[in-house]
Each structure stands twice: as structure tokens, then as C-alpha cells.
N, C-alpha and C. Protein backbone atom coordinates (compact mmCIF):
# COMPACT_ATOMS: atom_id res chain seq x y z
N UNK A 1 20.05 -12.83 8.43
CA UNK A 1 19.42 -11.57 8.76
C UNK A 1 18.20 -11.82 9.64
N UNK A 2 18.02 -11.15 10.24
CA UNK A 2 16.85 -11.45 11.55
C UNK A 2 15.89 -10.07 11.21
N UNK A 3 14.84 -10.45 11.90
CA UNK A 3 13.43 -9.96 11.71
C UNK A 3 13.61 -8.36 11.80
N UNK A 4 14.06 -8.09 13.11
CA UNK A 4 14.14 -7.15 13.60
C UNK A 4 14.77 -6.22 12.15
N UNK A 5 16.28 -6.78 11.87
CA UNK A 5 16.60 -5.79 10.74
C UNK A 5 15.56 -5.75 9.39
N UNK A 6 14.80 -6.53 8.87
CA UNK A 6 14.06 -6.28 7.63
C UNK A 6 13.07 -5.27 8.28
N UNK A 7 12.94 -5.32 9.36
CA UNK A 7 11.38 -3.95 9.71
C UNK A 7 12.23 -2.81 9.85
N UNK A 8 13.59 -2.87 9.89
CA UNK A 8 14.18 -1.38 10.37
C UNK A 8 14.84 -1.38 8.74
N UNK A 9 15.33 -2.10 8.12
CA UNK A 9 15.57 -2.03 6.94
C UNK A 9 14.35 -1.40 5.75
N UNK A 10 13.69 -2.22 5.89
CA UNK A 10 12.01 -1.47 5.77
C UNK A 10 11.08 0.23 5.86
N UNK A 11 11.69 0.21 6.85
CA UNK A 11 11.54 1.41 7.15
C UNK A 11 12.36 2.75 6.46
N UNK A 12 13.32 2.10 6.69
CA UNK A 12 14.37 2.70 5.92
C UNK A 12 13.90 2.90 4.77
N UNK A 13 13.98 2.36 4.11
CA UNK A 13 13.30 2.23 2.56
C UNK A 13 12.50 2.98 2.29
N UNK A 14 11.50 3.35 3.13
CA UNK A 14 9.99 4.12 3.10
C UNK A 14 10.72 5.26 3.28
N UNK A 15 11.47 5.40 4.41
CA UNK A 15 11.85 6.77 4.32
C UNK A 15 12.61 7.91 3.71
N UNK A 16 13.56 6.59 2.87
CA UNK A 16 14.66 7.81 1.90
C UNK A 16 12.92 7.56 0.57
N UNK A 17 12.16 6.73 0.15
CA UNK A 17 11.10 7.09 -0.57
C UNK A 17 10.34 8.10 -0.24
N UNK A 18 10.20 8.60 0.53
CA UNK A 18 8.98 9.50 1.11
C UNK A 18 10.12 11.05 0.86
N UNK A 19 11.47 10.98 1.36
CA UNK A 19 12.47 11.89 0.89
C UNK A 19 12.67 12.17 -0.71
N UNK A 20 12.84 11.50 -1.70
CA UNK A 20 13.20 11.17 -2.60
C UNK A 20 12.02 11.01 -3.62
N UNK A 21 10.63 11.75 -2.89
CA UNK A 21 9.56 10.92 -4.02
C UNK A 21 9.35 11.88 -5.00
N UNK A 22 9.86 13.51 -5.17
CA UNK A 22 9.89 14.11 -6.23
C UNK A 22 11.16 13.50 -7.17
N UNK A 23 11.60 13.07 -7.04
CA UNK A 23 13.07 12.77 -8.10
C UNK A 23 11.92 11.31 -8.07
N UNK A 24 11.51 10.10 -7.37
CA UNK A 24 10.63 9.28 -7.90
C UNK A 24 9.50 9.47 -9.08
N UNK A 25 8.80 10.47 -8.95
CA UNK A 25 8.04 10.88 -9.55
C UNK A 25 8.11 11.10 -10.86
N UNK A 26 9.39 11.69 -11.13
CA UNK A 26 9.95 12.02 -12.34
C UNK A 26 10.37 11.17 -13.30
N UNK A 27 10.33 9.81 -12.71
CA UNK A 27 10.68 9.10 -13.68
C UNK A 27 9.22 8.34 -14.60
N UNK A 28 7.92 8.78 -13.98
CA UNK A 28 6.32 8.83 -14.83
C UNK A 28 6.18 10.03 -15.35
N UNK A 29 6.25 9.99 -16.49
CA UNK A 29 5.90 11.20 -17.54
C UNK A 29 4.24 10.75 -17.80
N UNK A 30 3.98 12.44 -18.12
CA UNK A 30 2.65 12.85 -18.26
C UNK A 30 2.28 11.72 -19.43
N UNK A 31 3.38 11.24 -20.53
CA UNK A 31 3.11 10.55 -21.48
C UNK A 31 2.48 9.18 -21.37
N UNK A 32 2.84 8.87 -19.97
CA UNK A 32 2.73 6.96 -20.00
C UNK A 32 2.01 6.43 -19.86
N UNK A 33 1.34 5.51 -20.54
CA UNK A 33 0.41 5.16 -21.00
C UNK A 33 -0.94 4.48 -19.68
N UNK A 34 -0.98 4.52 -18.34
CA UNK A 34 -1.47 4.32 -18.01
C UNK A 34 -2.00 6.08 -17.01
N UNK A 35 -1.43 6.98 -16.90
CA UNK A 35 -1.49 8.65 -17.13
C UNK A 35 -2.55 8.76 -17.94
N UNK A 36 -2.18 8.48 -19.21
CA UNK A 36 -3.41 8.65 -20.45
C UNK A 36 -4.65 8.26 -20.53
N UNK A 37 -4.57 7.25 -20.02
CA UNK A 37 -5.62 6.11 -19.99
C UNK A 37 -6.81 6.48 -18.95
N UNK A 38 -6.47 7.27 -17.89
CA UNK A 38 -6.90 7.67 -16.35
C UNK A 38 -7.22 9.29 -16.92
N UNK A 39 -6.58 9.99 -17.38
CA UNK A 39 -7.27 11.31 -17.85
C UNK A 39 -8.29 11.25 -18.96
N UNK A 40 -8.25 10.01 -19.74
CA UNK A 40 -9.27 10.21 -20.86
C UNK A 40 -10.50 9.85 -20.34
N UNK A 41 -10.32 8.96 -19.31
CA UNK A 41 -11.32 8.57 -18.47
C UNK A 41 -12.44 9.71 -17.94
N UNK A 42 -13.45 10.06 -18.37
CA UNK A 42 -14.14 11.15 -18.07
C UNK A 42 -14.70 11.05 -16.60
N UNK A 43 -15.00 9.49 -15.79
CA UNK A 43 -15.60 9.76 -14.85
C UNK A 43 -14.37 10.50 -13.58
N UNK A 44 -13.18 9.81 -14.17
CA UNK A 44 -12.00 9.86 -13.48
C UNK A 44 -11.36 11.66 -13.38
N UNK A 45 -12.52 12.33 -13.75
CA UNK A 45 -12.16 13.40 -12.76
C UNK A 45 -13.08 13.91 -11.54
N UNK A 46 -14.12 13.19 -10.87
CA UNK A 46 -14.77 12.91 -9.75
C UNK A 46 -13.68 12.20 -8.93
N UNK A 47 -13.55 13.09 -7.74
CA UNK A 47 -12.66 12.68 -6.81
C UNK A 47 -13.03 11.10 -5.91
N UNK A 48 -14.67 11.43 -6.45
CA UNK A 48 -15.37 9.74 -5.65
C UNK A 48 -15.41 9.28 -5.57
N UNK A 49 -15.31 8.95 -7.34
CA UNK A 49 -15.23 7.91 -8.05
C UNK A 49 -13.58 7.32 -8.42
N UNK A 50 -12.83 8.33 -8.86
CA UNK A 50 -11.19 7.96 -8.68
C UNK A 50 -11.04 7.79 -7.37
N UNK A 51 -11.40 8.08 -6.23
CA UNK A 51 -10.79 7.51 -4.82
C UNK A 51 -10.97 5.92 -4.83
N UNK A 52 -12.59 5.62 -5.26
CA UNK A 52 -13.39 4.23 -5.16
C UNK A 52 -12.49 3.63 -6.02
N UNK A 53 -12.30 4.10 -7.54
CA UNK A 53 -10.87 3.22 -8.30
C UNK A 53 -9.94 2.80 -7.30
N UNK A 54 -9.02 3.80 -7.08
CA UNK A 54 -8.07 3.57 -6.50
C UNK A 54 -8.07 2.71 -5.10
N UNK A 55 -9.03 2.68 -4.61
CA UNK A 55 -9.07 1.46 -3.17
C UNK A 55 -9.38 -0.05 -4.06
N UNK A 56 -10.10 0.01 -5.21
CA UNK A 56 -10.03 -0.56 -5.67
C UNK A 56 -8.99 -1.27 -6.17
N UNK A 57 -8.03 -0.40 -6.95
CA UNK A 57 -6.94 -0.93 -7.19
C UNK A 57 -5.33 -1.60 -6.02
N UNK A 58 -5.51 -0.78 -4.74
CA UNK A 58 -5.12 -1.19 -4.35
C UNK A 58 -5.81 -2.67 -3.04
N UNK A 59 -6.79 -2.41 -3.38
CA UNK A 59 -7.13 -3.96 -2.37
C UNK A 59 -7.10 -4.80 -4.00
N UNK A 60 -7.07 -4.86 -4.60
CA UNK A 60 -6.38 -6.21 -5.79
C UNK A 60 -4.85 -6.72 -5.70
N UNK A 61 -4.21 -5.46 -5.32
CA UNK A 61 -3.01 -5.10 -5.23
C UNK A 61 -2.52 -6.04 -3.84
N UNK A 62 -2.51 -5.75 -3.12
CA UNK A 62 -2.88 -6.25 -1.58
C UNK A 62 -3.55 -7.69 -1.78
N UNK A 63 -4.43 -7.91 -2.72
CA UNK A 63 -5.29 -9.29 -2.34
C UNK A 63 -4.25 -10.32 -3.11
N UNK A 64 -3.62 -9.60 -4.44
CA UNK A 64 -2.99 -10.71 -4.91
C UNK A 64 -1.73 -10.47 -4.80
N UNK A 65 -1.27 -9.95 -3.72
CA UNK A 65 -0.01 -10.23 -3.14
C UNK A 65 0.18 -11.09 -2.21
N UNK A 66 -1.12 -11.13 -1.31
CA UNK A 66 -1.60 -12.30 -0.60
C UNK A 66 -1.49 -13.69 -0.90
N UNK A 67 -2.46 -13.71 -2.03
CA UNK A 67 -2.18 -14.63 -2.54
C UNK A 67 -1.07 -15.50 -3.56
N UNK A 68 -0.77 -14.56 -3.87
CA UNK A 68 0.90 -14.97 -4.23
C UNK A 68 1.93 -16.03 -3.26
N UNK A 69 1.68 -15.13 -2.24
CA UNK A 69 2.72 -15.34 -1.10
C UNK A 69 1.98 -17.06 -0.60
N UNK A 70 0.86 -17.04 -0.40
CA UNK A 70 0.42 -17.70 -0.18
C UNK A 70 0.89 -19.26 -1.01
N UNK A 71 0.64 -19.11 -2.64
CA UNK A 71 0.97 -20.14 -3.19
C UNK A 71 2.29 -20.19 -2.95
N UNK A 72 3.30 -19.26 -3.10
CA UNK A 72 4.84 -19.75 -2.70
C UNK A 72 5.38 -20.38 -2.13
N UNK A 73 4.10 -20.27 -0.88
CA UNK A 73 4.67 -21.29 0.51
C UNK A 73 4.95 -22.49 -0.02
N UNK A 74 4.35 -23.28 -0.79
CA UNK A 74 4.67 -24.25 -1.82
C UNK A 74 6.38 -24.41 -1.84
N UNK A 75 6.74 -23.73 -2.56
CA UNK A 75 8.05 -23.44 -2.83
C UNK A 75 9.12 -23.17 -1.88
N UNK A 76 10.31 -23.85 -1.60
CA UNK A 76 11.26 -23.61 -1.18
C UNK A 76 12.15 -22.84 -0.73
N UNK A 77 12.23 -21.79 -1.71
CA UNK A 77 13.29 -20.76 -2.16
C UNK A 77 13.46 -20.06 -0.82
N UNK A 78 14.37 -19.29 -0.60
CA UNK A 78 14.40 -18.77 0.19
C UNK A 78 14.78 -16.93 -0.11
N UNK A 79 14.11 -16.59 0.09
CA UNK A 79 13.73 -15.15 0.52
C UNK A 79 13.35 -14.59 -1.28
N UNK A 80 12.44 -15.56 -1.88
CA UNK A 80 11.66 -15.32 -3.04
C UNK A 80 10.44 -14.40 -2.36
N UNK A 81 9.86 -14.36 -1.26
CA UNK A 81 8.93 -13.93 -0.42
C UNK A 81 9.43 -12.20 -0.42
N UNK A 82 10.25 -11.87 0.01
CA UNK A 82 11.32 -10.50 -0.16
C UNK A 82 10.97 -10.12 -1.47
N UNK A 83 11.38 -10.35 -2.66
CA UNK A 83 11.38 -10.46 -4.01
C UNK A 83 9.54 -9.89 -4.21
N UNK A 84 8.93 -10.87 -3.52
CA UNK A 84 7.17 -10.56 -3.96
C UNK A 84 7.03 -9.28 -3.40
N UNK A 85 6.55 -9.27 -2.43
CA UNK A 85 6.64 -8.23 -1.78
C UNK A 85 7.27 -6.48 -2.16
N UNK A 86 8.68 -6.31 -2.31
CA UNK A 86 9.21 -5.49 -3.23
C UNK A 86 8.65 -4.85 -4.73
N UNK A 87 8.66 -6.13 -5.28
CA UNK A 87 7.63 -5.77 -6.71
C UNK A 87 5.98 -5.21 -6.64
N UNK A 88 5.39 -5.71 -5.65
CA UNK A 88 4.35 -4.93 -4.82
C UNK A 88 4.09 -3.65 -4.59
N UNK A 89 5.25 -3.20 -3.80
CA UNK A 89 5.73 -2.14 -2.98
C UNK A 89 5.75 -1.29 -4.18
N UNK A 90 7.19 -1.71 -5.08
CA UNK A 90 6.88 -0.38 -6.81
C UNK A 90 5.78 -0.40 -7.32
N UNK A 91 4.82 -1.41 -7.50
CA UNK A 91 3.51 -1.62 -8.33
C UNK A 91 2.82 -0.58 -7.63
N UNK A 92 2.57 -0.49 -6.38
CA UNK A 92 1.52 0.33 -5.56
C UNK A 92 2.08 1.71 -5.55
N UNK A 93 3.55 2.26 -5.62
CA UNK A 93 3.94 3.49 -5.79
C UNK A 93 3.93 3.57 -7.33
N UNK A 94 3.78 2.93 -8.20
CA UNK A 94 3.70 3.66 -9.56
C UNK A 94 2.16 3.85 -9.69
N UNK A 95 1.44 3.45 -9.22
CA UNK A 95 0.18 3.90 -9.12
C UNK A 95 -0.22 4.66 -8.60
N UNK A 96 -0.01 4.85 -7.60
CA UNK A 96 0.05 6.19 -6.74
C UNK A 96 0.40 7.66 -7.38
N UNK A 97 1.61 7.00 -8.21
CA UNK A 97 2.19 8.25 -8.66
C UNK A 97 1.81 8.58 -9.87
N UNK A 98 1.03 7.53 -10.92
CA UNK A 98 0.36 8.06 -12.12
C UNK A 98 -1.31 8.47 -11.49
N UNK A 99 -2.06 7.74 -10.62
CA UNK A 99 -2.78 8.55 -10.01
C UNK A 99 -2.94 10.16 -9.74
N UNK A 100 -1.81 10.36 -9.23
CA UNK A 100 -1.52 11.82 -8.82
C UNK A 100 -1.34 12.45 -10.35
N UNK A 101 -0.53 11.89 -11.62
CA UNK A 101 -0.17 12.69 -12.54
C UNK A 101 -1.79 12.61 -13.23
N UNK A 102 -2.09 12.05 -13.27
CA UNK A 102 -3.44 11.92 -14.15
C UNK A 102 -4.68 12.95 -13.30
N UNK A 103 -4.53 13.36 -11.89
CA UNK A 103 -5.42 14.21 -11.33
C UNK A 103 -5.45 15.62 -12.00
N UNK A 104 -6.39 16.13 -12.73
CA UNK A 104 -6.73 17.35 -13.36
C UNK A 104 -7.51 17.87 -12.78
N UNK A 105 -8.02 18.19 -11.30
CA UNK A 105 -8.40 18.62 -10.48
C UNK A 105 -8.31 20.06 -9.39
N UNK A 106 -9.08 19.74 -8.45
CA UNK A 106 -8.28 20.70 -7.48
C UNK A 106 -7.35 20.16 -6.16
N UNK A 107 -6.56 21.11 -5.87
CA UNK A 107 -5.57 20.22 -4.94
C UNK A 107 -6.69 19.41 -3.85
N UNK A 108 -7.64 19.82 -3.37
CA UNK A 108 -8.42 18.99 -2.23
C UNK A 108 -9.43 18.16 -2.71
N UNK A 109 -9.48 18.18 -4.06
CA UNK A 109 -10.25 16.84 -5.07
C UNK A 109 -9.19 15.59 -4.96
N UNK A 110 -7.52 16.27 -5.29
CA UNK A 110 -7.28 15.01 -5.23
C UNK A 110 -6.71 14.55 -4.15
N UNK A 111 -6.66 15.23 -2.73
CA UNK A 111 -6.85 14.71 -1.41
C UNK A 111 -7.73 13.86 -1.58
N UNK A 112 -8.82 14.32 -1.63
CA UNK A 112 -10.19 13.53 -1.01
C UNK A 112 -9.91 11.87 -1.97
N UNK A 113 -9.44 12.39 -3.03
CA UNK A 113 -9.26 10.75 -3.76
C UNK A 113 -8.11 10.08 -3.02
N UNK A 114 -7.01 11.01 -2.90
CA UNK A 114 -5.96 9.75 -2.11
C UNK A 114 -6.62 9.69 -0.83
N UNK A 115 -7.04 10.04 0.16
CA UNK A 115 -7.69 9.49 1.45
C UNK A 115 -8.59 8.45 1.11
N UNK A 116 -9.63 8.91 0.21
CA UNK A 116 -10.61 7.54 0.30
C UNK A 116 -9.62 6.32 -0.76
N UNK A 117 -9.15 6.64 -1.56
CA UNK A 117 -8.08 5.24 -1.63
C UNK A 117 -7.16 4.71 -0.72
N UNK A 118 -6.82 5.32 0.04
CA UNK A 118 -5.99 4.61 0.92
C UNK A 118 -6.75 4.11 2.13
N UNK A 119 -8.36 4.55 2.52
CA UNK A 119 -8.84 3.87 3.42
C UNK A 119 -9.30 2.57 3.25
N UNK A 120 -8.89 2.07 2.07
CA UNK A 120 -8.58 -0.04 2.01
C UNK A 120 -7.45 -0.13 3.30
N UNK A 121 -6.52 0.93 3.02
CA UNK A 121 -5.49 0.36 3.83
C UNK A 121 -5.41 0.30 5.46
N UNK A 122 -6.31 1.81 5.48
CA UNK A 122 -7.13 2.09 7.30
C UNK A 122 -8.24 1.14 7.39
N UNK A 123 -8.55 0.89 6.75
CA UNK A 123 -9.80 -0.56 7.00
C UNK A 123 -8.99 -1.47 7.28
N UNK A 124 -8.51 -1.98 6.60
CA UNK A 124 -7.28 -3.39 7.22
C UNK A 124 -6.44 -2.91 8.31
N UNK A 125 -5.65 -2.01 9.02
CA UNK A 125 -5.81 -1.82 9.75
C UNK A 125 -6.52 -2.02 11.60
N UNK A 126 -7.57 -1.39 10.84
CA UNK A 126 -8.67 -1.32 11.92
C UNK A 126 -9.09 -2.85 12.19
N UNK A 127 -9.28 -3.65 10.95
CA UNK A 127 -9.39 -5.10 11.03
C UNK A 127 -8.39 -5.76 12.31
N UNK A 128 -7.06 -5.25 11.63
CA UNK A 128 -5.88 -5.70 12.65
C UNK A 128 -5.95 -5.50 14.00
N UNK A 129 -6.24 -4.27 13.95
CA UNK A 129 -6.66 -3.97 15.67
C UNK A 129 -7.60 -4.69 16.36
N UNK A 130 -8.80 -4.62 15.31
CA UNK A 130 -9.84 -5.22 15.94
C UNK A 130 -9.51 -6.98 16.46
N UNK A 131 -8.64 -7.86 16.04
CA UNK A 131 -8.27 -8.85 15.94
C UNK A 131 -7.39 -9.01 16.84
N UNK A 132 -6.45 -8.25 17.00
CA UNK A 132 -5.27 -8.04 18.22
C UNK A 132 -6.45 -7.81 19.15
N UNK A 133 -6.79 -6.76 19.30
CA UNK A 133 -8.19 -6.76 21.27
C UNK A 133 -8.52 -7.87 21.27
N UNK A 134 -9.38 -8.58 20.32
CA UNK A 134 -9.84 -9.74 20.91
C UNK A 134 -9.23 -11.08 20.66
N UNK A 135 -7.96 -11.23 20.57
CA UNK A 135 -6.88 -12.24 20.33
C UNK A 135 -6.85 -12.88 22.10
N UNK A 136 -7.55 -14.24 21.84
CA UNK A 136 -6.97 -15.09 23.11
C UNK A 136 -7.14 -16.26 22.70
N UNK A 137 -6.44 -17.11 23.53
CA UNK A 137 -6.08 -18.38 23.04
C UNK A 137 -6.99 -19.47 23.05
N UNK A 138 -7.28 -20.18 22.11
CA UNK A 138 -8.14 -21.23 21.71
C UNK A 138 -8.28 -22.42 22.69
N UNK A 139 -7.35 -22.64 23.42
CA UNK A 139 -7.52 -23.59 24.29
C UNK A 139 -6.73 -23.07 25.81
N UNK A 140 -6.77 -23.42 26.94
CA UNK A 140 -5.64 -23.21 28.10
C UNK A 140 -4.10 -23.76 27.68
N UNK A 141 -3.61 -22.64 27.94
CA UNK A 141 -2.02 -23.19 28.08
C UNK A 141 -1.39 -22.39 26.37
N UNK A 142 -2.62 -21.80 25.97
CA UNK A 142 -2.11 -21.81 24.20
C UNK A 142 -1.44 -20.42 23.92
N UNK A 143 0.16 -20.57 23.69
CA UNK A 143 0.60 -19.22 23.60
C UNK A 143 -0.02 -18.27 22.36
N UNK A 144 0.17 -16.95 22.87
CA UNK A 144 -0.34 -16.80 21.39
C UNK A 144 0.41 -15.04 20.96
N UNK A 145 1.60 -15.50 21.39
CA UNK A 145 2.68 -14.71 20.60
C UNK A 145 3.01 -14.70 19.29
N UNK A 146 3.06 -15.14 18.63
CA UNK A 146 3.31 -15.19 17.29
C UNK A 146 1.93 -14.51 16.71
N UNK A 147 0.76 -15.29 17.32
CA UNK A 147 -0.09 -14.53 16.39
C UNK A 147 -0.14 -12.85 16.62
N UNK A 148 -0.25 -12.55 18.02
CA UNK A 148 0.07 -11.03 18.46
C UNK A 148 0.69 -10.37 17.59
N UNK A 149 2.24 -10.73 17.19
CA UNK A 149 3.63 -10.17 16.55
C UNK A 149 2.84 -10.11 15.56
N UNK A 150 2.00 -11.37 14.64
CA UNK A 150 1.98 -10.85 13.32
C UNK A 150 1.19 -9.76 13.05
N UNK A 151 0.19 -9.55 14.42
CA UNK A 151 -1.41 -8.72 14.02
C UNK A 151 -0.75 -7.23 14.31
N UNK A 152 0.62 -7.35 15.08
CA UNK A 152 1.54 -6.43 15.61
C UNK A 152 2.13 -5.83 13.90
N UNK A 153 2.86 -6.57 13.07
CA UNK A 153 3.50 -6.45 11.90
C UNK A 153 2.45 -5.97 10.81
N UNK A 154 1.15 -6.54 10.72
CA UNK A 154 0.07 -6.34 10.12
C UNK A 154 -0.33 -4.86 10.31
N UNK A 155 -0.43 -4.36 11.37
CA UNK A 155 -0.63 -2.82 11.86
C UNK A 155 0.08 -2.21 11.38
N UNK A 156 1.29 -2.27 11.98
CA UNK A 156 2.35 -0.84 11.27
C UNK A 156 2.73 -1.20 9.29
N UNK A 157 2.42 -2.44 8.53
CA UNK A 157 2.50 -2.09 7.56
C UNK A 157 1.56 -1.59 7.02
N UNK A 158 0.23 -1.64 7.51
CA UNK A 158 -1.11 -1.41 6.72
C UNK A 158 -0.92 0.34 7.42
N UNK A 159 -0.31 0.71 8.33
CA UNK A 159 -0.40 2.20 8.79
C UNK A 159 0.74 2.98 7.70
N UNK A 160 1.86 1.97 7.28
CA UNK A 160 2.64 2.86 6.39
C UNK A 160 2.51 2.74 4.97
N UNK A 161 1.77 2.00 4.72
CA UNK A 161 0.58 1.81 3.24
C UNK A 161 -0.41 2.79 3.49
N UNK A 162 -0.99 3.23 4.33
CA UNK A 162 -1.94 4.29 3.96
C UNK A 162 -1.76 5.37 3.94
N UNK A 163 -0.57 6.06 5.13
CA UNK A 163 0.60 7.19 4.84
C UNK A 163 1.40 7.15 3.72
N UNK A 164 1.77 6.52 2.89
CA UNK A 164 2.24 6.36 1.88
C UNK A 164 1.57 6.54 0.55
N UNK A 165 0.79 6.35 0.34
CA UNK A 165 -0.65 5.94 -0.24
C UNK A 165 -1.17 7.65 -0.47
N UNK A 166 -1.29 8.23 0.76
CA UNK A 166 -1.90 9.78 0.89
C UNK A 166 -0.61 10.73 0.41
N UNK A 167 0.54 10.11 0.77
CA UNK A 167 1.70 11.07 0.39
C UNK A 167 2.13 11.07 -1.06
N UNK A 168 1.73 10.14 -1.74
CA UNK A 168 1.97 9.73 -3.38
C UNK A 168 0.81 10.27 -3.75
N UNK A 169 -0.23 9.86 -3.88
CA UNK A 169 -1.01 10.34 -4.19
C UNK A 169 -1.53 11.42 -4.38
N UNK A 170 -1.81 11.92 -3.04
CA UNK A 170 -2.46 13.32 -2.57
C UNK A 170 -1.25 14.49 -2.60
N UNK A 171 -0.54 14.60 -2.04
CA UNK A 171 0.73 15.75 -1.69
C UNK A 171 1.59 15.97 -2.97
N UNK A 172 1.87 14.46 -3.53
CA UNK A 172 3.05 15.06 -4.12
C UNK A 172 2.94 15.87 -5.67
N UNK A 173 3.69 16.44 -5.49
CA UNK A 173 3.58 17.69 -7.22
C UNK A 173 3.81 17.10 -8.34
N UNK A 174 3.03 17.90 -9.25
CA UNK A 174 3.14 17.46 -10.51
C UNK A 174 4.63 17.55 -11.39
């Protein structure tokens, strides 16, 4: 399988999710125990302070997926990397989506919390960009395609982590 298909495969994915995220949703009941845990939470109905959680939670999310991947390189396996990643991907939408169930708010309280949680993900981002402009090569002669592609790959996932992020969070119904 080549590159090209896991980013269009990828995509894919996001998109029957983003179709499909009320029937997703449904499978976190008001009951489950991390729902509970987030409404008993008294500060956690300040949209400021649950946004600041939630960037919180997801740059941990993000940091130790990083690092995961990172130690794997260690390892052999082949397409165990796929595997990390994936488990990621549900970890950060079940949060998203008990986030949203646990909001006892008003609908633009819990905007304002999914935007400022997902701006971990527009900050990295913007990082990316900022890194792609000033990407040139360390010595004469030094290609520097690969690094481009990745700061290239780095962008559009950190852009569909934070659209994603606002659409779980913020939009979708109880």
C-alpha cells in the first residue's frame, strides 16, 4: 500500500465519521463513567476552564502518541505504527464525545470550550507552517523534500484534528 492511499484512505475515515457521528455518539451514554466524572466536576461548567482541560487533554493525547511512535521505531513490526495511531484517533473522539455529553451549558459555552480545546491543534499547526516558510537546507546541495512532505502531512492532520475536535465537541447533539 503506498502513501498516497493511507491519506486518501484516511480521509475517508474522517469522513463517513464526521457523517456517522450521531449514531457514534450513541454508543457514550450519559451513564459512563468518565460523563460523570466531568459533570460532577463543578469547575467543569466554565467554558474556560473545560476548554483549558480539554487542550489539555488533548496535547497529552498528541504528546504521547508521539512518543509512543517514537519508542516503536525500536521495533520492527510492520504497520504496528497504523495500529498506534488508530487507537489515538478513538481515544481523542471518545473524548470529544463525552466532553460534549458532560456539557450542561449553553450551546455557545460549549463552542467556546471546543474551539479553545482544539486550538492545541491550530497551534501545532501554525507551528507547521511556521516551519515549512522557513524550511531550507542545512548545507548546499541538501534536498529537503521529505522534510517539506512531512511539515506538508503535519498540516493537513493537525487541520483535521482541530475540525474534528470542534465538530465532536462543539456541534454535535446530545
Amino acid at each position: 500500500m503506498t502513501f498516497s492511499l493511507f491519506v486518501l484512505l484516511g480521509t475517508l475515515v474522517v469522513i463517513m465519521l464526521l457523517i456517522f457521528k450521531q449514531a457514534i455518539a450513541a454508543f457514550i451514554s450519559e451513564k459512563n463513567p468518565l460523563v460523570t466524572r466531568l459533570k460532577e466536576y463543578r469547575r467543569f461548567h466554565n467554558p474556560w476552564i473545560a476548554g483549558l482541560f480539554l487542550f489539555g487533554i488533548n496535547a497529552f493525547l498528541f504528546f504521547s502518541t508521539v512518543i509512543l511512535l517514537y519508542l516503536l521505531l525500536i521495533l520492527i513490526i510492520p504497520y504496528v505504527h497504523l495500529f498506534v495511531m488508530l487507537l489515538s484517533v478513538i481515544g481523542s473522539i471518545y473524548v470529544w464525545i463525552a466532553f460534549n455529553k458532560a456539557w450542561s451549558g449553553t450551546k455557545q459555552g460549549r463552542l467556546k470550550m471546543a474551539f479553545i480545546g482544539s486550538s492545541f491543534y491550530i497551534l501545532m499547526c501554525g507551528i507547521c507552517i511556521c516551519r515549512f516558510i522557513l524550511l531550507e537546507p542545512s548545507y548546499p546541495g541538501e534536498d529537503i523534500f521529505m522534510a517539506a512532505f512531512g511539515l506538508m502531512i503535519g498540516i493537513f492532520v493537525t487541520t483535521v484534528a482541530a475540525v474534528t475536535c470542534i465538530l465532536f465537541a462543539g456541534f454535535a447533539e446530545k
